[in-house]
C-alpha atoms as a PDB file:
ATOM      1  CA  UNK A   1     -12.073  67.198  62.475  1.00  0.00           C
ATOM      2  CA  UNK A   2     -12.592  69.975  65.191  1.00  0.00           C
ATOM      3  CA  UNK A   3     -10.814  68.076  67.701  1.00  0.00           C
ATOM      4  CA  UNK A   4      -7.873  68.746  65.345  1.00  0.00           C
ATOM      5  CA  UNK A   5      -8.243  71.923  64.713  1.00  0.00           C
ATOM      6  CA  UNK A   6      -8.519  72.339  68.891  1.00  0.00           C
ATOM      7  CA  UNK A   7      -5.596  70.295  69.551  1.00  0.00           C
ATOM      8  CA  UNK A   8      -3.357  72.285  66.838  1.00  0.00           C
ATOM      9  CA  UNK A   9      -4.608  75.793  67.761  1.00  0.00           C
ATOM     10  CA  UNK A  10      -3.467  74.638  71.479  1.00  0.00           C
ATOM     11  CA  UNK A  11      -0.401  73.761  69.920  1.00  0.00           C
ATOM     12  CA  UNK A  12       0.012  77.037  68.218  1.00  0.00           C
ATOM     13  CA  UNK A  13      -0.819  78.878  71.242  1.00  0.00           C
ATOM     14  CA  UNK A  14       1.842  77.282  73.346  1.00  0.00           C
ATOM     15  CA  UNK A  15       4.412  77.784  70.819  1.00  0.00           C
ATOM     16  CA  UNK A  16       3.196  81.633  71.451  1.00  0.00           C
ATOM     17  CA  UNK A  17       3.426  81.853  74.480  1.00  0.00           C
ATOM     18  CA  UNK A  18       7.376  80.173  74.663  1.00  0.00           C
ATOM     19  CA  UNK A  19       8.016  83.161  72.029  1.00  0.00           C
ATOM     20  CA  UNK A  20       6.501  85.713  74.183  1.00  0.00           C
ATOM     21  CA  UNK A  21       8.355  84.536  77.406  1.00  0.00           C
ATOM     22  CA  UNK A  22      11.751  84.922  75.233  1.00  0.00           C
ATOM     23  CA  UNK A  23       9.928  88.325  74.892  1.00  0.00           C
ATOM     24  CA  UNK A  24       9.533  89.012  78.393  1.00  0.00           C
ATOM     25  CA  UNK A  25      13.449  87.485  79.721  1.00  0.00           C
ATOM     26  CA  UNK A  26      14.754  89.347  76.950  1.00  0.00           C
ATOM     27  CA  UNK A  27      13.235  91.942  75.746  1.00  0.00           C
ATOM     28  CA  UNK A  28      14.964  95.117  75.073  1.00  0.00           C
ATOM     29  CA  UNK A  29      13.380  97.835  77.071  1.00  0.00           C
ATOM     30  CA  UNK A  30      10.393  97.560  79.888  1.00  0.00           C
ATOM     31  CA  UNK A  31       7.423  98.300  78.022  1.00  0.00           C
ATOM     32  CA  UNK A  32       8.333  95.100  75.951  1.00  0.00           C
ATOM     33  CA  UNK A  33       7.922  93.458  78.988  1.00  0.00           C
ATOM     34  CA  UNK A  34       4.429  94.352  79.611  1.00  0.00           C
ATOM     35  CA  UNK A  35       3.282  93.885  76.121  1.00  0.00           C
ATOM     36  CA  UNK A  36       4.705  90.466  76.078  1.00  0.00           C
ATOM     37  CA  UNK A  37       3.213  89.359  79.621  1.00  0.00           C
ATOM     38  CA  UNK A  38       0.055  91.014  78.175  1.00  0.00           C
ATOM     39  CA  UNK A  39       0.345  89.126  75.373  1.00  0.00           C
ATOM     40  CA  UNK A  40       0.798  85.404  77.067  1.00  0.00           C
ATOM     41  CA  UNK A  41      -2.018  86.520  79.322  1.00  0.00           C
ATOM     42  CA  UNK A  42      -4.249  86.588  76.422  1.00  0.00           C
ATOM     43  CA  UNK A  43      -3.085  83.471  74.748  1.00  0.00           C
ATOM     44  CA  UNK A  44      -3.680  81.492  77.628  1.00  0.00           C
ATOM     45  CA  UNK A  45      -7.096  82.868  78.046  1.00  0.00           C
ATOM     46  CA  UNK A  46      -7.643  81.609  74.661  1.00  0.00           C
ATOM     47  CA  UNK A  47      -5.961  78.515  75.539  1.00  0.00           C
ATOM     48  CA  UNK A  48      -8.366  78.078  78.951  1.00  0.00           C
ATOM     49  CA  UNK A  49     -11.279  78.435  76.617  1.00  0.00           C
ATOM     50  CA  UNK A  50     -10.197  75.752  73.685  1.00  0.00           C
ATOM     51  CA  UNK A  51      -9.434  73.461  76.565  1.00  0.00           C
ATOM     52  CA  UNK A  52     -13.213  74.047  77.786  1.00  0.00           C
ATOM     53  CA  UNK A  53     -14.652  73.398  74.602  1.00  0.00           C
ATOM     54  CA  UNK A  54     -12.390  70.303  74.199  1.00  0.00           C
ATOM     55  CA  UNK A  55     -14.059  69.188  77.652  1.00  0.00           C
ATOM     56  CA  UNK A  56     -17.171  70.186  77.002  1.00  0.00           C
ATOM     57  CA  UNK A  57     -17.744  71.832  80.114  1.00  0.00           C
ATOM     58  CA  UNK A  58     -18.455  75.288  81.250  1.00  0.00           C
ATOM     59  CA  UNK A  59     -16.283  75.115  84.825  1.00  0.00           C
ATOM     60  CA  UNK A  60     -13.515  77.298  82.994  1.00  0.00           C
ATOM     61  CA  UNK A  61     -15.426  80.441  82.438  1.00  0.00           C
ATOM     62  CA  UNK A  62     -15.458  81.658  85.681  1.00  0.00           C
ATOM     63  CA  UNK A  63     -11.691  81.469  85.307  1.00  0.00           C
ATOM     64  CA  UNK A  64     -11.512  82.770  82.120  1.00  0.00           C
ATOM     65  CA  UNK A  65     -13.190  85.961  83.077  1.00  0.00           C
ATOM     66  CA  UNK A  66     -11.036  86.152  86.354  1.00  0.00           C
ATOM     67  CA  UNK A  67      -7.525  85.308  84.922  1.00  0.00           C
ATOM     68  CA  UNK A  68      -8.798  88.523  82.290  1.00  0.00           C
ATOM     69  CA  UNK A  69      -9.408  90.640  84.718  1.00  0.00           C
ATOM     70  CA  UNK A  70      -6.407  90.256  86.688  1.00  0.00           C
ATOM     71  CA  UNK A  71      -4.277  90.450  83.699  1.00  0.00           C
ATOM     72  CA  UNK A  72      -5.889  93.913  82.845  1.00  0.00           C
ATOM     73  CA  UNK A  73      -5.488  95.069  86.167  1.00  0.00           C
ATOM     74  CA  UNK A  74      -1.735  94.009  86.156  1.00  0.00           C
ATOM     75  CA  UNK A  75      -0.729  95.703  82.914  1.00  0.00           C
ATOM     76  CA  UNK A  76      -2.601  98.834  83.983  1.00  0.00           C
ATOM     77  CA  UNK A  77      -0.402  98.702  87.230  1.00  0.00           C
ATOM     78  CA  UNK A  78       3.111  97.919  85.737  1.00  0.00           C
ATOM     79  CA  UNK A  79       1.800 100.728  82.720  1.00  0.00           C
ATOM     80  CA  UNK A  80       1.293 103.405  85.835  1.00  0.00           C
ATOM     81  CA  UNK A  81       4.602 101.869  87.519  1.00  0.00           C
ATOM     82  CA  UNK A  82       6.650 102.982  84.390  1.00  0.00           C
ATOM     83  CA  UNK A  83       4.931 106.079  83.528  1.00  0.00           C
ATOM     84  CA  UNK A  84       5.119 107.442  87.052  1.00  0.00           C
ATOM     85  CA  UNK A  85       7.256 105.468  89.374  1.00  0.00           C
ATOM     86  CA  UNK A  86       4.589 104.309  91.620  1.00  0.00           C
ATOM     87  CA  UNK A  87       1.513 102.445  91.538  1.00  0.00           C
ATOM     88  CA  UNK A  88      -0.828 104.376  93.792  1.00  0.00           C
ATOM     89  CA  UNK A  89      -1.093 108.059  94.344  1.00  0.00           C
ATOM     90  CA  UNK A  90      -1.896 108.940  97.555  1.00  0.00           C
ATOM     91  CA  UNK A  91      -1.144 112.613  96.926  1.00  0.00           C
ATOM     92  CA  UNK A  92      -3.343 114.178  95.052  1.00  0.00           C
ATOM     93  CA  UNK A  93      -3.599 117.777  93.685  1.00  0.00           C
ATOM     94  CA  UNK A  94      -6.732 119.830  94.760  1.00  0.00           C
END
């Protein structure tokens, strides 16, 4: 019973994440963008850690917590991109 349950939420996620690349190719403005590249970021961090639980192993958590991190940092760069035009400020006002 919970190997169904895995299999169809890994199901469900993928159809997510095809929705949220429509999202991303087509979305109407930039900040769509981000939120739907945020979005399939998350779902296949979800996705990494059915697929661990369907192995039964614990080799996916180390790249769970990496592919997280690197998805934060990239929507807090593309957010700064947008708001300000560039990613790092090497000016800075004393």
């Amino acid at each position: 019973m919970l190997k169904v349950l895995l299999m169809t939420s890994l199901f469900l996620f993928a159809v997510s994440i095809a929705i949220f690349l429509y999202r991303f190719v087509k979305g109407p403005s930039i900040p769509d963008r981000i939120i739907a590249m945020d979005a399939i970021g998350i779902s296949l961090i979800a996705m990494m850690a059915i697929l661990s639980i369907l192995l039964k192993t614990y080799a996916f958590f180390d790249v769970i917590l990496l592919f997280g991190i690197l998805s934060f940092v990239g929507t807090v760069a593309f957010s700064k991109f947008i708001e300000r035009g560039v990613v790092v400020d090497y000016e800075r006002d004393r």
